[in-house]
Protein backbone atom coordinates (compact mmCIF):
# COMPACT_ATOMS: atom_id res chain seq x y z
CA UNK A 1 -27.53 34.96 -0.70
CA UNK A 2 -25.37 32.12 0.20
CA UNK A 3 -22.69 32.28 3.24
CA UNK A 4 -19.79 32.96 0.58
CA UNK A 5 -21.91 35.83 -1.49
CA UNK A 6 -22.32 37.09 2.09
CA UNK A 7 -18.41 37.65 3.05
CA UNK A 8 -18.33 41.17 0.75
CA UNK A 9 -20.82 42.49 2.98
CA UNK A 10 -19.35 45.32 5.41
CA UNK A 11 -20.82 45.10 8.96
CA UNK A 12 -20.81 47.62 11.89
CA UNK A 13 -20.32 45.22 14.35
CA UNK A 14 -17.91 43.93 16.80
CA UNK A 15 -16.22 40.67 17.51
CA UNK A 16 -15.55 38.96 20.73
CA UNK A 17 -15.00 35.86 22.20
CA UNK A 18 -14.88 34.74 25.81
CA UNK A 19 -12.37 31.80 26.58
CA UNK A 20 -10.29 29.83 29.27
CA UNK A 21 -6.93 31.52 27.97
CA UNK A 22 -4.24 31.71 31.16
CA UNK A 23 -4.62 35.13 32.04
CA UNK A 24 -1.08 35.26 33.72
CA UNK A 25 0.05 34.76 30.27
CA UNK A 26 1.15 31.44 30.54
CA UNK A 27 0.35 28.08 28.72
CA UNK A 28 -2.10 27.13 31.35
CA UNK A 29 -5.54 27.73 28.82
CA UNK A 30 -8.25 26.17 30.68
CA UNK A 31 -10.29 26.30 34.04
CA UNK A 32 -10.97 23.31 36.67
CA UNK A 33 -14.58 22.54 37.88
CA UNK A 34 -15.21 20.77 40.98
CA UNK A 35 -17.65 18.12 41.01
CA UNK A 36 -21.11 19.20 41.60
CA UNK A 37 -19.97 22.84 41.14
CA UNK A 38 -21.96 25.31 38.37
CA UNK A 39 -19.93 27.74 36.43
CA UNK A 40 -20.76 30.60 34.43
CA UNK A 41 -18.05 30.43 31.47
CA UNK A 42 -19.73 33.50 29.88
CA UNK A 43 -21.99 36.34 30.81
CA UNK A 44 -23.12 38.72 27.85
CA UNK A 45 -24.53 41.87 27.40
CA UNK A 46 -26.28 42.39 24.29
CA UNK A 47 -27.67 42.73 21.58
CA UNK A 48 -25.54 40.20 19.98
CA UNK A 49 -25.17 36.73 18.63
CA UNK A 50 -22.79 33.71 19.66
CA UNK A 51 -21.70 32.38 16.37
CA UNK A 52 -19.45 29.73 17.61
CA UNK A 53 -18.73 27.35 20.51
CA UNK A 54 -15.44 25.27 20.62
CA UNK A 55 -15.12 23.27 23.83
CA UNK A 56 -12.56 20.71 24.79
CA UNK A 57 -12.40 18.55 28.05
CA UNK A 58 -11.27 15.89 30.25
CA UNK A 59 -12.10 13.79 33.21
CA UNK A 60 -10.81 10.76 34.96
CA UNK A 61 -14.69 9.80 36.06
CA UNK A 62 -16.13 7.43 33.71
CA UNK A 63 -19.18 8.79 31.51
CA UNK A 64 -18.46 12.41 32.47
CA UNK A 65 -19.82 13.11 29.22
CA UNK A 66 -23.24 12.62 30.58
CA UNK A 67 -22.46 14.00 33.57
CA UNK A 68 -22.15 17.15 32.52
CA UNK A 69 -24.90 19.76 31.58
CA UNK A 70 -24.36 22.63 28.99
CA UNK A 71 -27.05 25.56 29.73
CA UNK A 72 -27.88 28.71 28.05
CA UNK A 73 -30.10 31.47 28.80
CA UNK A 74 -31.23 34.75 26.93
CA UNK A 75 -31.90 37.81 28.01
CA UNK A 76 -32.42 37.17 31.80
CA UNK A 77 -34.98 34.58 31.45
CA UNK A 78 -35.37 32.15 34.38
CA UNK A 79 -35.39 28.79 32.98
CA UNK A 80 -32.23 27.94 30.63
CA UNK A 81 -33.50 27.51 27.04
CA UNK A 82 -30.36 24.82 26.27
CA UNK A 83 -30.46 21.78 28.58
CA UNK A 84 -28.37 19.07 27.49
CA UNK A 85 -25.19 16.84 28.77
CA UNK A 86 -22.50 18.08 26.62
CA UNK A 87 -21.90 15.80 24.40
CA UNK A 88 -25.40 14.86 23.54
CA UNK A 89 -25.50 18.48 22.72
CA UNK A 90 -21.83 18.68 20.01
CA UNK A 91 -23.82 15.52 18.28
CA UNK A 92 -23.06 12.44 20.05
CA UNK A 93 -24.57 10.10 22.68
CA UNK A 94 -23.60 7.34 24.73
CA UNK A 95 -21.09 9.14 25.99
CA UNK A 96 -18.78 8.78 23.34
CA UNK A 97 -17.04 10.80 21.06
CA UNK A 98 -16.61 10.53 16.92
CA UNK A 99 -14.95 12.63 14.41
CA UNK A 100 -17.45 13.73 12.08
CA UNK A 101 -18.45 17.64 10.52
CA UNK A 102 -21.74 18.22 9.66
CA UNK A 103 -22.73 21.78 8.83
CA UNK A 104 -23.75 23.25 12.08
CA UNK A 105 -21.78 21.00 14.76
CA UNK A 106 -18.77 19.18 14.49
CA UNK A 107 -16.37 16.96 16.55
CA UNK A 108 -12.56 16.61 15.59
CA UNK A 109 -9.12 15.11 16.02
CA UNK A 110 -8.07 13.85 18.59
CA UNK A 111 -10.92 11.36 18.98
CA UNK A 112 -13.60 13.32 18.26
CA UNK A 113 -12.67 15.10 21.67
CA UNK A 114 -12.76 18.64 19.85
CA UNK A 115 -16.60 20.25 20.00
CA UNK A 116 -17.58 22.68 17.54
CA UNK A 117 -21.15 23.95 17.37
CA UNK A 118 -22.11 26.73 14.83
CA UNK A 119 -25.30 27.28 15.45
CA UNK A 120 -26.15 31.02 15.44
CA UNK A 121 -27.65 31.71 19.07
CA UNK A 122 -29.17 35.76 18.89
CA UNK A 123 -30.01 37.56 22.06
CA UNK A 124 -31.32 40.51 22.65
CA UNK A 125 -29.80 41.89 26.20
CA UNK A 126 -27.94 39.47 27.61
CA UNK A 127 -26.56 35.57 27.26
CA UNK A 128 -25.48 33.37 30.40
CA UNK A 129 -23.68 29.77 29.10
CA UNK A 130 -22.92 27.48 32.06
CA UNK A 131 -21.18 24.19 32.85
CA UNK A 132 -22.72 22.25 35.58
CA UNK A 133 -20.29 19.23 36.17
CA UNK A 134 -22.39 16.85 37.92
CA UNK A 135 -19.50 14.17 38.75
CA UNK A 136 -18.88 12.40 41.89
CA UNK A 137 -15.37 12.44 42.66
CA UNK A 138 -12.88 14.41 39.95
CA UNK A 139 -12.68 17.62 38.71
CA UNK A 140 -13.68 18.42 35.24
CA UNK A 141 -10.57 20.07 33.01
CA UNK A 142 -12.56 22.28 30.44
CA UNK A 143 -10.84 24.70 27.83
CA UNK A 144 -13.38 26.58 25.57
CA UNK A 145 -13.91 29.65 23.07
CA UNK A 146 -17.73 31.23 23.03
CA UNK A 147 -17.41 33.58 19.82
CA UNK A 148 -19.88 36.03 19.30
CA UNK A 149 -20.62 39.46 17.80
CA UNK A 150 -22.28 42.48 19.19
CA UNK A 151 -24.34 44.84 17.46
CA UNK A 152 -25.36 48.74 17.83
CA UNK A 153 -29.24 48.57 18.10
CA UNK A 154 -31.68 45.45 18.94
CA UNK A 155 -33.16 46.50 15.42
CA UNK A 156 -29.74 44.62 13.85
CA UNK A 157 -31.23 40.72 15.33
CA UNK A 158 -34.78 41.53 12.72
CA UNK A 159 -37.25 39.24 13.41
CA UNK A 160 -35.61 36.49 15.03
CA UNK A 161 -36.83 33.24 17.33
CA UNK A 162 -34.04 32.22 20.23
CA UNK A 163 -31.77 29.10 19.89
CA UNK A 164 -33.34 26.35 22.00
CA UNK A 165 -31.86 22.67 22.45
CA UNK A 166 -33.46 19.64 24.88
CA UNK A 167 -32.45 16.45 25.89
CA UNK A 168 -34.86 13.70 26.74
CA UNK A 169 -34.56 9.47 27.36
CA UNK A 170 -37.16 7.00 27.31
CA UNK A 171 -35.40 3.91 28.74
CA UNK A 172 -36.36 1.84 27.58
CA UNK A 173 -39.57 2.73 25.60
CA UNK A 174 -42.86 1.33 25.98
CA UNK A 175 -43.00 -1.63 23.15
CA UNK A 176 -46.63 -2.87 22.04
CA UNK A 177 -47.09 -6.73 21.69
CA UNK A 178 -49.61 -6.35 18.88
CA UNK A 179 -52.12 -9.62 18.51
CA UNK A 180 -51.66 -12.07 15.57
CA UNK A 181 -54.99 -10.72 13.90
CA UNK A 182 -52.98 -7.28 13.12
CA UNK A 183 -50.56 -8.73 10.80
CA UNK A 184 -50.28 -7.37 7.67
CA UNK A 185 -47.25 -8.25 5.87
CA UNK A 186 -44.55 -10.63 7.23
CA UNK A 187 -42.39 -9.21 9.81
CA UNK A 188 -44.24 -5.86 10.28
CA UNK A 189 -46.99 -6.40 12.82
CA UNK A 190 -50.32 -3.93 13.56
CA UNK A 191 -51.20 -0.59 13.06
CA UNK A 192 -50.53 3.30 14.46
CA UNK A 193 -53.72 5.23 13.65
CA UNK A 194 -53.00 7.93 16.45
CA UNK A 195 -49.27 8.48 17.29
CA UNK A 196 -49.77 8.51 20.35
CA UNK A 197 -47.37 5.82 21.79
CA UNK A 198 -44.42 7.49 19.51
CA UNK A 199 -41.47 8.46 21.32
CA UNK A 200 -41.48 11.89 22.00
CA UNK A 201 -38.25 14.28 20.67
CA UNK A 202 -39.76 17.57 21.26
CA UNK A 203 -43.06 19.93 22.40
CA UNK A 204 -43.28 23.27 22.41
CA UNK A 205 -45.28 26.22 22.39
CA UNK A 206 -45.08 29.35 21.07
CA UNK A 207 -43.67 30.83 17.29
CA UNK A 208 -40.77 29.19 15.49
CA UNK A 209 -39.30 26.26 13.40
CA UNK A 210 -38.04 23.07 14.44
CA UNK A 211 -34.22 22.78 13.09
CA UNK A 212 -32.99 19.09 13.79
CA UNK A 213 -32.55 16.30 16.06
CA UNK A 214 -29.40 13.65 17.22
CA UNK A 215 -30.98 10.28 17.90
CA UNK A 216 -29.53 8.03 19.92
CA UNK A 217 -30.46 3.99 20.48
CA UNK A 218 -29.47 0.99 22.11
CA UNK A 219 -30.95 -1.81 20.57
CA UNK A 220 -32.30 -4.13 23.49
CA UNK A 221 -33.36 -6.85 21.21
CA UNK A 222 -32.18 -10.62 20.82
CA UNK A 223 -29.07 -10.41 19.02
CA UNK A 224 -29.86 -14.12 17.76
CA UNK A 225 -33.08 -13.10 15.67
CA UNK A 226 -34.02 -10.02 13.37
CA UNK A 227 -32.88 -7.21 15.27
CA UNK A 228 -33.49 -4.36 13.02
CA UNK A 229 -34.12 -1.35 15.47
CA UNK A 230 -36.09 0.63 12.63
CA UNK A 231 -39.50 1.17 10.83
CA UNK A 232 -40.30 3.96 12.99
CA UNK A 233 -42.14 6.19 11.31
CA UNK A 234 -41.52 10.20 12.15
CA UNK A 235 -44.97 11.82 12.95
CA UNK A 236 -44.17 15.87 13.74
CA UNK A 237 -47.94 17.32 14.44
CA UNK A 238 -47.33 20.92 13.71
CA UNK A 239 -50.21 23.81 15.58
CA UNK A 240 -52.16 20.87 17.55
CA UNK A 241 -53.24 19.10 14.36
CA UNK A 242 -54.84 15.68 14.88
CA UNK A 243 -53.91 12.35 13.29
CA UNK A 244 -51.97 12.28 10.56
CA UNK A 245 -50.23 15.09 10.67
CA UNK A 246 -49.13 16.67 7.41
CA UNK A 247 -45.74 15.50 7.72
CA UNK A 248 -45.58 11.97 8.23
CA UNK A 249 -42.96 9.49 7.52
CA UNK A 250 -41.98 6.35 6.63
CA UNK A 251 -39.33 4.59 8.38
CA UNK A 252 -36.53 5.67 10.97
CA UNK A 253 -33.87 5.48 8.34
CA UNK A 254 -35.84 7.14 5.84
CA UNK A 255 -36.26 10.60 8.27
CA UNK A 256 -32.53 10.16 8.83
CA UNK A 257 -32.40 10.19 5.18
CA UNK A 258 -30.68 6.84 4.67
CA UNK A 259 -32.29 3.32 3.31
CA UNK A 260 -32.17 0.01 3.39
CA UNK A 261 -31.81 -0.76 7.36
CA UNK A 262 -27.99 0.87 7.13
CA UNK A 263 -25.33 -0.67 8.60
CA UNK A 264 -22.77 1.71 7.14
CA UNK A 265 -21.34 4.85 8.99
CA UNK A 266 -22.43 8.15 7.13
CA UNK A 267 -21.43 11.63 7.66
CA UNK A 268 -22.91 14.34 5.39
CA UNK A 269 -24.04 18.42 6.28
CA UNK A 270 -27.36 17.88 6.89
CA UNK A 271 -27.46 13.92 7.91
CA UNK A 272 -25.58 11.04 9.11
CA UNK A 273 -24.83 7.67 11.10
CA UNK A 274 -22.37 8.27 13.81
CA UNK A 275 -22.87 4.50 14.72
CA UNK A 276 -24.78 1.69 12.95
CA UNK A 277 -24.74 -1.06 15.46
CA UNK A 278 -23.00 -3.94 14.97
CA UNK A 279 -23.71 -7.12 13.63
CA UNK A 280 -27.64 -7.61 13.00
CA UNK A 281 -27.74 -3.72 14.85
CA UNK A 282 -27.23 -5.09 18.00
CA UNK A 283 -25.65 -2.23 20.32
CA UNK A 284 -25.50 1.68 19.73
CA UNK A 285 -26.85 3.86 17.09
CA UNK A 286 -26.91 7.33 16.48
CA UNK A 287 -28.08 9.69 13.61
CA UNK A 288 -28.83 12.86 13.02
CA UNK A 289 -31.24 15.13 11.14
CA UNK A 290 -31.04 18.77 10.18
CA UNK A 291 -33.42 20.59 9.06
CA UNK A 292 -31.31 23.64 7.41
CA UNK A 293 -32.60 24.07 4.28
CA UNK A 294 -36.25 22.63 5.33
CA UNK A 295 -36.98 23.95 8.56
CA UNK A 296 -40.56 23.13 10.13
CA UNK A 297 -42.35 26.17 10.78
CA UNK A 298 -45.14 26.02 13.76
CA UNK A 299 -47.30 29.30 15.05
CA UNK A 300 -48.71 28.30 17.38
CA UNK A 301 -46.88 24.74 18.61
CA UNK A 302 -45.10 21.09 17.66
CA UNK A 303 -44.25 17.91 18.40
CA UNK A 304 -41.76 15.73 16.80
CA UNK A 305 -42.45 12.55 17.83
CA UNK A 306 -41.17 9.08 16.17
CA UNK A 307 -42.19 5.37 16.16
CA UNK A 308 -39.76 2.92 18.27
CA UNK A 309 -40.45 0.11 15.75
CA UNK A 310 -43.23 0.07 13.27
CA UNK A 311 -46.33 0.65 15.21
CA UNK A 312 -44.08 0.89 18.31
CA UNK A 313 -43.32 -2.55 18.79
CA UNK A 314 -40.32 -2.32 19.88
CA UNK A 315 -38.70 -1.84 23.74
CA UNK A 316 -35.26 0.16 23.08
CA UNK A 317 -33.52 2.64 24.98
CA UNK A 318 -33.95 5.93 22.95
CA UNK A 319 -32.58 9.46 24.00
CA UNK A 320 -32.51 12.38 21.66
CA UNK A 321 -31.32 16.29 21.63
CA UNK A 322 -34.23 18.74 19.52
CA UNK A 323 -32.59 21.91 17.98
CA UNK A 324 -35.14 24.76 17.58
CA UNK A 325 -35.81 28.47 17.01
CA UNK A 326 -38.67 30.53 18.99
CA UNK A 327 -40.09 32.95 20.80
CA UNK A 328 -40.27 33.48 24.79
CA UNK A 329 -41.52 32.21 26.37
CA UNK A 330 -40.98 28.96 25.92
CA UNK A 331 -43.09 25.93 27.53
CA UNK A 332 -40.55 24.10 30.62
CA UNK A 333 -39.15 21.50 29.95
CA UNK A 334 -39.38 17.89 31.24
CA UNK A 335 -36.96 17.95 34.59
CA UNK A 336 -33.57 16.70 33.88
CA UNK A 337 -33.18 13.06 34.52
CA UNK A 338 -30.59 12.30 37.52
CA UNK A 339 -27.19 11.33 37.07
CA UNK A 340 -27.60 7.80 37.27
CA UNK A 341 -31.10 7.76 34.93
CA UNK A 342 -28.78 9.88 32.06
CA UNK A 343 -25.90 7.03 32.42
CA UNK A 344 -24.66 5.18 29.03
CA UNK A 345 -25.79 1.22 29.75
CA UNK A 346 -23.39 -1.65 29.86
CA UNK A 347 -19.60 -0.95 28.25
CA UNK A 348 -18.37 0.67 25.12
C-alpha cells in the first residue's frame, strides 16, 4: 500500500514531539548553544520512531553550517550512528542553503534556511539526537521539532535495520595522469579494471540496504579548457564481491539520473541538481540520489564508491553524506575531519 491507502489505517500509538518552544509561554521558541558546547535536544525512550525533523538556525560565524555536527544514537549504543554537519545532512553542501523538496528531506523559504528531513528513524529503547556546535566565537540560535511516535511492544518496529547517515571529504581526490598509450576515444583517457582508486561514499558491515547519497564537488579544474567534472562511473560492490560489481554505472550524471553533462538546476523526489556549476562547471555542484523505490540490499556488507573523472582522472574536491538502513552493530566510522579540514573553499 501506498502512503495515502495507508491514512485509513487505525494505529495504537502515540504522538510526540520534542521542541525548543519557550516554556515560560512566551514567543521566545528556541535555545542558544555556546561554541564548542554539545547538547542533547532530545532523549527518547522507546520503542518508537522519529518520523520528522524540522530544524531552523542562525549564526553570525561564517560557515557555521559546517561547523556544526547533527548526531543520533539508538538504543544506548556508544558510537552515534548519524555523523554529519547539519546541513550536509538536510541535503546541501558547501555550506549553503537552497530551496528544494525531494521526498525524504527538504529545505524551504526563507532561503532554503528551513530543514525538513522525513526519514523514518525506528529505535527500539531509546534515541539520543545532539547538536555539537563546533564554532569559534558566537553562539549558535537553533529552533527545532523532533516528531516521533511511540509504540506498545518492540514487536510493533517488525523486522527493521536502524537509520544511519555519514559524512566523508576527499580534498581534493587523488587524480591519475593516465599515459598517452591508454587513449581510447578522444577526450576520455585509460581504463578502471578494479575500482579501486574510486572515491569512496560509504562501507559498511553488517545487514541492510543502502538508501541514497548528496554529492557534493568543487570543480578544481582550468576554467579556460574542458572542465566537465563528470564520467565517473558509480561502482557499489555489494557482500565483498570483486571487480565489476553487479551494479556498475556509467557516468556521474547518469547515477544522478540526469544526461548530457547538465548544466541545469533539477529538483525531483528521488533526484536532483542543487547546483550545476557555472560556466564550463567551473565552481560547486551538488546532486543527490535516492534510492526509495530501489534500495540496495547487502547481507553481509557494501561499498558505494564512484569515479572522480572517467578512470579517476580527475583532482576535485568531493564530499558526500550516505543514507542507510542496518543492523548493530555497525562498523566505526572514519573520524570526523576537524573544523578547518570540513571548511567550504574560497567564497560563495
Amino acid at each position: 500500500m501506498g502512503l495515502l491507502r495507508d491514512l485509513p489505517k487505525l494505529r495504537n500509538y502515540v504522538r510526540k514531539r520534542e521542541s525548543s518552544w519557550d516554556r515560560t509561554g512566551g514567543n521566545n521558541d528556541r535555545i542558544l548553544i555556546a561554541p564548542q558546547e554539545r547538547r542533547i535536544i532530545a532523549d527518547i525512550d522507546g520503542p518508537g520512531c522519529i518520523t520528522h525533523i524540522w530544524m531552523t538556525m542562525d549564526c553570525k560565524e561564517e560557515h557555521f553550517l559546517r561547523k556544526v555536527i547533527l548526531r543520533i544514537w539508538w538504543d544506548n549504543e556508544r558510537e552515534p550512528s548519524v555523523e554529519v554537519p547539519v546541513g550536509d545532512f538536510f541535503g546541501m553542501g558547501h555550506s549553503l542553503t537552497r530551496n528544494f523538496a525531494s521526498l525524504p528531506l527538504a529545505m524551504c523559504p526563507q532561503d532554503g534556511k528551513g530543514f525538513n528531513s522525513f526519514f523514518p528513524m525506528p529505535f527500539f529503547e531509546r534515541a539520543r539526537v545532539e547538536i555539537h556546535s563546533e564554532c569559534a566565537r558566537e553562539k549558535l540560535v537553533l529552533y527545532y521539532y523532533i516528531d516521533y511516535e511511540l509504540y506498545p511492544h518492540s514487536e510493533d518496529l517488525g523486522d527493521v535495520g536502524l537509520f544511519h547517515a555519514q559524512w566523508r571529504r576527499e580534498n581534493p581526490c587523488h587524480g591519475i595522469v593516465h599515459p598517452p598509450e591508454t587513449y581510447h576515444e578522444p577526450g576520455f583517457r585509460g581504463y578502471n579494471l578494479t575500482g579501486e582508486e574510486n572515491y569512496v561514499i560509504l562501507e559498511a558491515q553488517g545487514r541492510g540496504h543502502y538508501v541514497g547519497c548528496i554529492l557534493n564537488i568543487e570543480n578544481l579544474g582550468a576554467p579556460t579548457a574542458w572542465n566537465w567534472y563528470g564520467e565517473g562511473d558509480d561502482m557499489i560492490f555489494v557482500d565483498g564481491e570483486k571487480w565489476p560489481p553487479s551494479l556498475h554505472g556509467t557516468g556521474t550524471e547518469d547515477y544522478f539520473n540526469c544526461a548530457w553533462c547538465p548544466t541545469q538546476e533539477f529538483i525531483g523526489p528521488y533526484n536532483g541538481i542543487l547546483l550545476p556549476g557555472g560556466k564550463n562547471w567551473s565552481g560547486k555542484i551538488t546532486l543527490y540520489r535516492f534510492h526509495i523505490e530501489d534500495p540496495v540490499y547487502f547481507q553481509k556488507s557494501i561499498k558505494v564508491t564512484i569515479e572522480h573523472g572517467h578512470a579517476n582522472d580527475r583532482s576535485d574536491d568531493y564530499s558526500s553524506v550516505a543514507y542507510w538502513y542496518q543492523t548493530e552493530p555497525h562498523l566505526s566510522f572514519p573520524p570526523l575531519l576537524s573544523v578547518e579540514e570540513r571548511l567550504p573553499r574560497g567564497k560563495h
